[in-house]
Protein backbone atom coordinates (compact mmCIF):
# COMPACT_ATOMS: atom_id res chain seq x y z
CA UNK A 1 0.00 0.00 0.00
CA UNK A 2 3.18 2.32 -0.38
CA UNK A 3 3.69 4.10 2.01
CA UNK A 4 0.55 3.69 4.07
CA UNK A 5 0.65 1.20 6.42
CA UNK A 6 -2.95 0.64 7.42
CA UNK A 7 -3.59 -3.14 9.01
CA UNK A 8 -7.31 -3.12 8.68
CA UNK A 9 -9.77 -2.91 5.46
CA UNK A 10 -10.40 0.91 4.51
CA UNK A 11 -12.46 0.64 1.38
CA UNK A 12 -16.11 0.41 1.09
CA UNK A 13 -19.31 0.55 -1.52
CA UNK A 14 -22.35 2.33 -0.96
CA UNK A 15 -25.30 1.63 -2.61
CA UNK A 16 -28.36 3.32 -2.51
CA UNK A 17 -31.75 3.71 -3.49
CA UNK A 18 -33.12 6.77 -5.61
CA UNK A 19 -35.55 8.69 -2.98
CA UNK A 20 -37.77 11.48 -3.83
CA UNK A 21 -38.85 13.03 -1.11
CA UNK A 22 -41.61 16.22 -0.63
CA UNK A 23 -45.48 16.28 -0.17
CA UNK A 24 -47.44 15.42 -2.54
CA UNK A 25 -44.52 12.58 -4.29
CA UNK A 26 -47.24 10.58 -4.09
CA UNK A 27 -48.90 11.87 -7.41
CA UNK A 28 -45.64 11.30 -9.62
CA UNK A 29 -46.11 7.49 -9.12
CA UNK A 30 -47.49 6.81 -12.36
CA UNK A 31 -45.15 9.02 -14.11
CA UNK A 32 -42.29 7.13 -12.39
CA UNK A 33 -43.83 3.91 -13.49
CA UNK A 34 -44.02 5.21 -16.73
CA UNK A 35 -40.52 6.56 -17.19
CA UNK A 36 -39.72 2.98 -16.29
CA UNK A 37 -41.42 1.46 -18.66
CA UNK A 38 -44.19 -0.41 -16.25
CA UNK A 39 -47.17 -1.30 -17.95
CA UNK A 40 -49.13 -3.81 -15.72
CA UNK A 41 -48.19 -3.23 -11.85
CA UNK A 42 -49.03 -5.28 -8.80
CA UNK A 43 -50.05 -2.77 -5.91
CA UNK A 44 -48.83 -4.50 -2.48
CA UNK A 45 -50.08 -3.90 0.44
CA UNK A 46 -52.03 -4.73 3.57
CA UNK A 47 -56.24 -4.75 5.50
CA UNK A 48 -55.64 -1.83 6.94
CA UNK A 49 -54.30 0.45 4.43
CA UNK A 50 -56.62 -1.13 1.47
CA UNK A 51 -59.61 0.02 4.32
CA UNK A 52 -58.58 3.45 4.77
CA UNK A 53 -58.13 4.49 0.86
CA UNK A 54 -53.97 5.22 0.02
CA UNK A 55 -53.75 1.82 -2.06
CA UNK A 56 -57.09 2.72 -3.88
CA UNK A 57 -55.56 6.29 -4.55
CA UNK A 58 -52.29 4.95 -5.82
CA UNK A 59 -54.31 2.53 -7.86
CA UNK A 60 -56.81 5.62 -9.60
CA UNK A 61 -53.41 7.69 -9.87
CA UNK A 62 -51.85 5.09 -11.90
CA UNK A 63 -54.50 3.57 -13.96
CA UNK A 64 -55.23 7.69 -14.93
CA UNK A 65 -51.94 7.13 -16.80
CA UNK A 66 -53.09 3.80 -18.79
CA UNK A 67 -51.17 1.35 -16.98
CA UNK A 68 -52.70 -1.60 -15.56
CA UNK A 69 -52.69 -2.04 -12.09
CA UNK A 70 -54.03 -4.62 -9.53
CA UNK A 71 -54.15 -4.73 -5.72
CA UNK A 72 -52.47 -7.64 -3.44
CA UNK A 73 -54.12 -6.69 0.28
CA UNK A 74 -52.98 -9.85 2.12
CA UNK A 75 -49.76 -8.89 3.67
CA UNK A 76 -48.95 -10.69 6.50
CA UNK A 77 -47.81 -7.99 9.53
CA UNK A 78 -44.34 -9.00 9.99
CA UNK A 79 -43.94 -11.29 7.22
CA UNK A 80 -43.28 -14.82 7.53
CA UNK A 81 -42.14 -18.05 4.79
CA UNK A 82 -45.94 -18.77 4.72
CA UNK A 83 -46.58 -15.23 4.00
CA UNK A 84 -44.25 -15.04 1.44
CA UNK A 85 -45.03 -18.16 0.19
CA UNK A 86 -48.50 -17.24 -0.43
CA UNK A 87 -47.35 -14.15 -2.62
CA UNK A 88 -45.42 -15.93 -4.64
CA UNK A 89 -48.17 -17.79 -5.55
CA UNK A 90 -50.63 -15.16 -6.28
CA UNK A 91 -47.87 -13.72 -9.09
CA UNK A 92 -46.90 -17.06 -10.48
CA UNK A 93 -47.75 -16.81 -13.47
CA UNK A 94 -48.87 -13.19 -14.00
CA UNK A 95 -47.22 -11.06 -16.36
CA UNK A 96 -46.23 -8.03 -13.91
CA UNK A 97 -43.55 -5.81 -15.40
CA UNK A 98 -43.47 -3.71 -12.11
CA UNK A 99 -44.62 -3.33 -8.31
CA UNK A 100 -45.42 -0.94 -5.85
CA UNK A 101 -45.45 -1.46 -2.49
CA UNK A 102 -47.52 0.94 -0.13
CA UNK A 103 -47.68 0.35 3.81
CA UNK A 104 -44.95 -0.30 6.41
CA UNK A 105 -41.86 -2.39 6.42
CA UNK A 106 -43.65 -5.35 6.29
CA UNK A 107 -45.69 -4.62 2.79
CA UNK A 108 -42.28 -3.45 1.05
CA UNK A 109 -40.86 -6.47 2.39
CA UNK A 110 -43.52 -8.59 0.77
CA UNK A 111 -43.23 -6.84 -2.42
CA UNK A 112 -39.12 -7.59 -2.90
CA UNK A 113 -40.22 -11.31 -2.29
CA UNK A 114 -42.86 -10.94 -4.77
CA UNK A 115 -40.59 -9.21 -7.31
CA UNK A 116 -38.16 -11.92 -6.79
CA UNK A 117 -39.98 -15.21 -6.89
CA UNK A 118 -41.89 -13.49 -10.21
CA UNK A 119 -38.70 -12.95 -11.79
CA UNK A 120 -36.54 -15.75 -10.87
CA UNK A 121 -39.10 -18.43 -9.36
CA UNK A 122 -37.10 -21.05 -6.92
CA UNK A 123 -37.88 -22.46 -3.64
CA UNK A 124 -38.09 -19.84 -1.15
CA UNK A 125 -34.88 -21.68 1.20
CA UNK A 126 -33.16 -21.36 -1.69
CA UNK A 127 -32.55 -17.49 -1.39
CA UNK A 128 -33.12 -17.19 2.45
CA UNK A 129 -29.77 -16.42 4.25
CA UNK A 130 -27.10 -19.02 5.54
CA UNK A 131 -27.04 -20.95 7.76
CA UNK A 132 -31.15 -21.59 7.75
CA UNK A 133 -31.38 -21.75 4.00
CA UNK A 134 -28.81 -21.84 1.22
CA UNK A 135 -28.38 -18.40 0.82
CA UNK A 136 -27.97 -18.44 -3.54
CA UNK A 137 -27.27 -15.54 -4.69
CA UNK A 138 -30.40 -13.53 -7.00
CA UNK A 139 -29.36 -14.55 -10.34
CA UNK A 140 -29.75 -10.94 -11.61
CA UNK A 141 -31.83 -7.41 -11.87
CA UNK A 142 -35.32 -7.53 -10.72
CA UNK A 143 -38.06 -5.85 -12.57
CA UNK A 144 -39.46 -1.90 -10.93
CA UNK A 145 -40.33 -1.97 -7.95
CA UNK A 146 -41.11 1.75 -6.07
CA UNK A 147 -41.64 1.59 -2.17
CA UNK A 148 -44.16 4.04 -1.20
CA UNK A 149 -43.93 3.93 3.28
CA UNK A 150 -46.61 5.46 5.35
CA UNK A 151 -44.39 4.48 8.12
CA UNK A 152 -41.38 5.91 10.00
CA UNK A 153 -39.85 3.26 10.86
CA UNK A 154 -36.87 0.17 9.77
CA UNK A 155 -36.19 2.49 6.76
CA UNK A 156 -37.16 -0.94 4.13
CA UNK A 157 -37.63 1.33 1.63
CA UNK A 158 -33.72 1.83 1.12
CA UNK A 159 -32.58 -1.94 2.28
CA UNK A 160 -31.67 -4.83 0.27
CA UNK A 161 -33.31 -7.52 2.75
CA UNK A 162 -36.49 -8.79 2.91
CA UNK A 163 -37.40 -10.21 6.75
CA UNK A 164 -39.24 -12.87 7.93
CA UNK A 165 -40.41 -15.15 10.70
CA UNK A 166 -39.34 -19.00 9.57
CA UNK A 167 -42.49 -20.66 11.55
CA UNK A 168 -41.61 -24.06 12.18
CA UNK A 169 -37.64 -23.02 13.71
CA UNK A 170 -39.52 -19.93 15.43
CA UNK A 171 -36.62 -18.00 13.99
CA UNK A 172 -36.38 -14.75 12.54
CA UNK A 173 -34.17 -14.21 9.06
CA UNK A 174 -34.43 -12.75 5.62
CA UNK A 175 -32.89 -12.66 1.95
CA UNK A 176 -30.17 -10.27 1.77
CA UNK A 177 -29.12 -9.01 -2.30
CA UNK A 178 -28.41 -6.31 -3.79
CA UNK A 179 -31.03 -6.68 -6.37
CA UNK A 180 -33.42 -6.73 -3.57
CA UNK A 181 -33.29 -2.71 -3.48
CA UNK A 182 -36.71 -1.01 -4.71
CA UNK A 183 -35.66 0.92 -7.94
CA UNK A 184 -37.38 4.45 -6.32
CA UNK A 185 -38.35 5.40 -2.85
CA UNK A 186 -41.36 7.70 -2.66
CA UNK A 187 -41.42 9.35 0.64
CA UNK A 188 -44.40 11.39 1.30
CA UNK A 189 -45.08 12.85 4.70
CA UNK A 190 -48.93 13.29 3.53
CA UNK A 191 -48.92 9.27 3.49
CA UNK A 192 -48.35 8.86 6.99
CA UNK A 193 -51.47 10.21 8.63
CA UNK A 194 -53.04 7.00 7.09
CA UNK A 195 -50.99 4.79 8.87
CA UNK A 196 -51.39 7.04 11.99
CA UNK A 197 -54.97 6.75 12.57
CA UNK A 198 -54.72 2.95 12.89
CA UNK A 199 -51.12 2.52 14.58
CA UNK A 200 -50.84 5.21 17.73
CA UNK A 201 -47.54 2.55 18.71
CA UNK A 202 -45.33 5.00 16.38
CA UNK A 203 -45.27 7.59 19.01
CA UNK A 204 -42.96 4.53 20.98
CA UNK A 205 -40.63 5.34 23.52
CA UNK A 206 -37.72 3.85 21.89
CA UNK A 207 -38.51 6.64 19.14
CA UNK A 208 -38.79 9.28 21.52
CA UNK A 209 -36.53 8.11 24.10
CA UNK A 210 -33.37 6.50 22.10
CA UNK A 211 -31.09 4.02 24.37
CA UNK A 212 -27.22 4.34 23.39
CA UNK A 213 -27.67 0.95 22.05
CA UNK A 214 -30.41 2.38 19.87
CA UNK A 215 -27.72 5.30 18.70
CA UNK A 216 -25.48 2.92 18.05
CA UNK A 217 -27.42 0.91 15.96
CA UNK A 218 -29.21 3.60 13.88
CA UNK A 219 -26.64 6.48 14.68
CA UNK A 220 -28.03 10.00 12.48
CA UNK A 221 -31.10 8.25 11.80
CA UNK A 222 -32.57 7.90 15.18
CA UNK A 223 -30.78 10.95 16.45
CA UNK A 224 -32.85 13.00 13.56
CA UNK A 225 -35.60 11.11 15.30
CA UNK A 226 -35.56 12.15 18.46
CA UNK A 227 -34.44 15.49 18.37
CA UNK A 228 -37.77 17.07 16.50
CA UNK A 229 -39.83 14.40 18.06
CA UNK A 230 -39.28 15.57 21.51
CA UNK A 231 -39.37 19.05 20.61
CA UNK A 232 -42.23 18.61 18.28
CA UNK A 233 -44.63 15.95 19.13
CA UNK A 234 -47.23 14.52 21.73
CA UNK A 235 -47.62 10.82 22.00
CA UNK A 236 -51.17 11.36 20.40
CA UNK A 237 -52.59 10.05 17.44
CA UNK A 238 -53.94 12.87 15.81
CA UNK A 239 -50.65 14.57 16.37
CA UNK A 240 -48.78 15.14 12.65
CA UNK A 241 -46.39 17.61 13.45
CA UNK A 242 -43.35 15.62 13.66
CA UNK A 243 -44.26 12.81 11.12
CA UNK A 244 -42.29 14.86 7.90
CA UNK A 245 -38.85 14.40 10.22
CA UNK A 246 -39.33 10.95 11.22
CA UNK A 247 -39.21 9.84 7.58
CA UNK A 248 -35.50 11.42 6.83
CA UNK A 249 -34.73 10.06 10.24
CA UNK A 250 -35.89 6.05 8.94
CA UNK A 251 -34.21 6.73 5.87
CA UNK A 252 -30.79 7.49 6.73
CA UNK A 253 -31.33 4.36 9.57
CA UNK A 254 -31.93 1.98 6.56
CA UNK A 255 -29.26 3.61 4.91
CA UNK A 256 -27.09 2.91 7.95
């Protein structure tokens, strides 16, 4: 190394995915879809958000634009090999050129299994992480997939893992790729009121009240956290005033 001497590894990659963030991203969905060359898109999400109207809305925003979309409502909340099993079902077979996940963690989770097992269909132990499954590699590029949270939260919408319970080891793992990345990240703070009328636990007190081990784990993420949600907020669900700082915060925590 000439004339360094340096013992230890100092090189790194970062990858990353595309985010637009702003209120109102929301409406450029079909336009991104577009630009991507989507034509027939699987919406992803789960009960409670199909109930209270976002999916619908990302569905009339995106057929508007003549592109065929349906609606997959049966996420499972935190995801497990049955869950994901059952997706990969429903799009066996279907000719999706595209996805869009809208919901938490666990629907964007869903929709990289979906994406994968439609594009490169194996067994599902086949991808899943070593030493519980084989941990193959993904065999190459996935087709679109844009993550649209309503949550402030693991920051899936810039991670290249998909999580899971395995039910019969009562063990929690995931499939870890690159290619697992969604191809956009639409973060829009107008999103998350949906969420918030159904899910008051945001307003945690591991959110508010960050442990070190919680700084070490999501360092500027959680710190952006917690400084305008203490300032900003009340642990009440009707409460908004924080929620467009929380998402940078989960960002640069998945990013982390």
């Amino acid at each position: 190394m000439g004339c360094l001497d340096i013992p230890n590894e100092t090189i790194f990659t970062m990858e990353m995915t595309p985010i637009k963030f702003g209120p109102g991203a929301t409406d450029e969905v079909a336009y991104d879809l577009k630009r991507l060359g989507v034509k027939h898109t699987l919406i992803i999400t789960d009960r409670g958000i199909m109930q209270l109207g976002l999916a619908d809305r990302v569905r009339t925003l995106i057929q508007e634009a003549a592109i065929s979309a349906d609606i997959f409502d049966e996420v499972h909340v935190e995801p497990t090999d049955q869950s994901f099993e059952t997706i990969a079902a429903f799009v066996r077979g279907r000719d999706y050129d595209g996805f869009v996940a809208v919901g938490g963690g666990s629907s964007i989770d869903s929709a990289k299994a979906a994406n994968l097992f439609t594009t490169y269909p194996a067994p599902l132990m086949d991808y899943v992480n070593k030493p519980i499954g084989k941990g193959l590699p993904v065999p190459g590029p996935l087709k679109p997939l844009l993550a649209l949270p309503t949550t402030a939260g693991t920051g899936s919408e810039t991670t290249a893992t998909a999580i899971m319970d395995i039910l019969s080891l009562k063990m929690k793992t995931g499939i870890s790729h690159r290619y697992l990345r969604p191809t956009l990240a639409i973060i829009d703070p107008l999103n998350h009121p949906w969420q918030r009328r159904i899910q008051a636990s945001m307003y945690s007190p591991m959110r508010l009240n960050p442990t070190p081990a919680d700084r070490m784990m999501l360092g500027p993420g959680i710190s952006r956290m917690s400084a305008r949600s203490t300032s900003e907020a009340t642990p009440s669900v009707t409460c908004g005033a924080r929620r467009p700082w929380n998402t940078p915060g989960a960002i640069c925590a998945g990013l982390c």
